[in-house]
C-alpha atoms as a PDB file:
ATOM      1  CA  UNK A   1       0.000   0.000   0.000  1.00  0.00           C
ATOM      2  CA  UNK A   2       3.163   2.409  -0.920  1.00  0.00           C
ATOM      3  CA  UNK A   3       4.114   1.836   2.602  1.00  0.00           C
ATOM      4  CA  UNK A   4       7.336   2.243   3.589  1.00  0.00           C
ATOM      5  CA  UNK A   5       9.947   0.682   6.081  1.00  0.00           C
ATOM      6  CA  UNK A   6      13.499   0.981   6.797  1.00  0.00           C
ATOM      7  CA  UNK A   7      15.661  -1.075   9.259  1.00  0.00           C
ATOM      8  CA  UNK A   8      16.518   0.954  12.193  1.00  0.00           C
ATOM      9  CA  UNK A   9      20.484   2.112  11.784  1.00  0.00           C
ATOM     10  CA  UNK A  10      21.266   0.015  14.941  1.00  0.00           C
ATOM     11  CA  UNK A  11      20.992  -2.999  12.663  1.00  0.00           C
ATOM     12  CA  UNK A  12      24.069  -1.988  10.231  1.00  0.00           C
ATOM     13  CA  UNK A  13      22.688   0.706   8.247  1.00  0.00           C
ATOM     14  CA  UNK A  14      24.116   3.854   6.859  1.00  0.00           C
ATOM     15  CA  UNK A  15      22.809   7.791   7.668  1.00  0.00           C
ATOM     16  CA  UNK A  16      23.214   8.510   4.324  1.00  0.00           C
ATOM     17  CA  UNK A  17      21.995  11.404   2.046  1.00  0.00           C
ATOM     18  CA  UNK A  18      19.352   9.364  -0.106  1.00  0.00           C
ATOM     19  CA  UNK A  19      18.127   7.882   3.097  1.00  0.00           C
ATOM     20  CA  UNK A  20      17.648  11.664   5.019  1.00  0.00           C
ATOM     21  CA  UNK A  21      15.622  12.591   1.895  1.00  0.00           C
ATOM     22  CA  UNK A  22      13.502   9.696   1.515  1.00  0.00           C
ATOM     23  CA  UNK A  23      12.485   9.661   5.551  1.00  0.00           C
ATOM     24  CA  UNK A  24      12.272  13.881   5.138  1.00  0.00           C
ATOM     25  CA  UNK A  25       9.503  13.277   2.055  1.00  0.00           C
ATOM     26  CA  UNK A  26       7.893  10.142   3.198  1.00  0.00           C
ATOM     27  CA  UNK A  27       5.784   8.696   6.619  1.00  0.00           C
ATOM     28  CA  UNK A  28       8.650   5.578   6.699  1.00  0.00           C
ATOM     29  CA  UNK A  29       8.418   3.038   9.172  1.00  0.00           C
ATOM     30  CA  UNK A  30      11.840   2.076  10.967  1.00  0.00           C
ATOM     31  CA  UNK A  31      11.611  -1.373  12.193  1.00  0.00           C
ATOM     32  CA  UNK A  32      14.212  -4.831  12.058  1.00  0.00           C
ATOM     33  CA  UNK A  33      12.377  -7.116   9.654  1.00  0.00           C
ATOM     34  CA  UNK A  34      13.683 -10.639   8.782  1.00  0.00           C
ATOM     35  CA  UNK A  35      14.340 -12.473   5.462  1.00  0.00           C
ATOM     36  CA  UNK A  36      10.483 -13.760   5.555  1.00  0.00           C
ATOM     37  CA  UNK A  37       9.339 -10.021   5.853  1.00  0.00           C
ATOM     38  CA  UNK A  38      11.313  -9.694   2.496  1.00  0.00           C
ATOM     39  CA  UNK A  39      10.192 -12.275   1.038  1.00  0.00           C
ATOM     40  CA  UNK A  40       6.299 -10.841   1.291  1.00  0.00           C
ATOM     41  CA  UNK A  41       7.340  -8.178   0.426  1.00  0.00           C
ATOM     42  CA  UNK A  42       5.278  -6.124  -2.924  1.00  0.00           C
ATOM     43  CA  UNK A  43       8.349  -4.334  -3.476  1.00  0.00           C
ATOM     44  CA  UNK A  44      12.208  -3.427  -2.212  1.00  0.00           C
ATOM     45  CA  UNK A  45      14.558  -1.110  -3.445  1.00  0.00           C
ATOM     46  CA  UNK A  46      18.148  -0.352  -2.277  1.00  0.00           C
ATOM     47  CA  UNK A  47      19.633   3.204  -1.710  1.00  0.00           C
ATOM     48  CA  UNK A  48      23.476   4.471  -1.828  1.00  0.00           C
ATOM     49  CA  UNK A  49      24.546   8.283  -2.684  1.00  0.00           C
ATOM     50  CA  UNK A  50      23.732   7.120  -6.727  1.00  0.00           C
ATOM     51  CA  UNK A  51      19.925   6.611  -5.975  1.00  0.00           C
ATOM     52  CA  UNK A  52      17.801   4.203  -5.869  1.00  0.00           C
ATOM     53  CA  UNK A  53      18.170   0.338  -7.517  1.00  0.00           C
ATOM     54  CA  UNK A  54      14.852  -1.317  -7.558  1.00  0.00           C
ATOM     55  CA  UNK A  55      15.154  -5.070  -6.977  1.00  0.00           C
ATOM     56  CA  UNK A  56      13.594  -7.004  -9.024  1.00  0.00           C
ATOM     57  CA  UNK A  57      13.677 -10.373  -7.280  1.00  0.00           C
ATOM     58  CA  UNK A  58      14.669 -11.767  -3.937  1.00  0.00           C
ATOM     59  CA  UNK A  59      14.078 -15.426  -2.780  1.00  0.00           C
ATOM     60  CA  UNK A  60      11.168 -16.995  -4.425  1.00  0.00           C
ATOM     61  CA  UNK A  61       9.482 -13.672  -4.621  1.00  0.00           C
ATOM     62  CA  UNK A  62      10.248 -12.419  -8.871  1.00  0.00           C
ATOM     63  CA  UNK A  63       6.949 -10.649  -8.778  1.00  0.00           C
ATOM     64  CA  UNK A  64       8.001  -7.923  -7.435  1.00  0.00           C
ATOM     65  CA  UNK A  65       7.323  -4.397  -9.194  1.00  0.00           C
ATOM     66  CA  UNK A  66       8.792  -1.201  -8.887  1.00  0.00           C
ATOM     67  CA  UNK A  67       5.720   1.400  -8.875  1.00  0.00           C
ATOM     68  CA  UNK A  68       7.110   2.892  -5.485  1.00  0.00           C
ATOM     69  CA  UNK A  69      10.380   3.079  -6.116  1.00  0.00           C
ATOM     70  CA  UNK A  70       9.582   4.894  -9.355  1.00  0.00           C
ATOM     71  CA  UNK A  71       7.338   7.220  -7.522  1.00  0.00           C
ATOM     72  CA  UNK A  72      10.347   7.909  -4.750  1.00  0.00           C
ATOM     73  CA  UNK A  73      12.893   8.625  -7.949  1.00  0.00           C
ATOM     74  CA  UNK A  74      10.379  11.285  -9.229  1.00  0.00           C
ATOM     75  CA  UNK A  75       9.915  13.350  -6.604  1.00  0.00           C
ATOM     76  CA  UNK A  76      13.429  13.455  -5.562  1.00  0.00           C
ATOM     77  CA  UNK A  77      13.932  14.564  -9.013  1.00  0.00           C
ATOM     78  CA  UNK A  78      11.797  17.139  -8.476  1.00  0.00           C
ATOM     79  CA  UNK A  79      13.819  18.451  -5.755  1.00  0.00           C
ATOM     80  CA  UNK A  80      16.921  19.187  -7.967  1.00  0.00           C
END
């Protein structure tokens, strides 16, 4: 439901740039999830100081779409 989530940083993530944005423009959950949570979930997407890489399969989940991520791209965009 374009939700999003984020692991918390005390589980190995990195402040970054892309990240501050995304949690500045967006109501983002932070919460650990496990490999199952993945693995149900309707989309994921990875972020670095590049942008965004949509995945576009993990486990035996290769239905997974990238109409958020798109969205997420486009309005940072928009911000330049």
């Amino acid at each position: 439901d374009s939700h999003l989530f984020t692991p918390p940083l005390s589980d190995g993530g990195v402040a970054g740039t892309m990240r501050h944005l995304i949690l500045q423009q967006y109501r983002v959950d932070e919460s650990s999830f496990q490999i199952s949570d993945l693995e149900l979930a309707d989309e994921i997407f990875l972020t670095n100081c590049h942008g965004i890489r949509w995945v576009k399969e993990f486990g035996k989940n290769s239905h997974l779409n990238s109409d958020v991520s798109t969205k997420v791209v486009d309005c940072l965009n928009s911000l330049i």
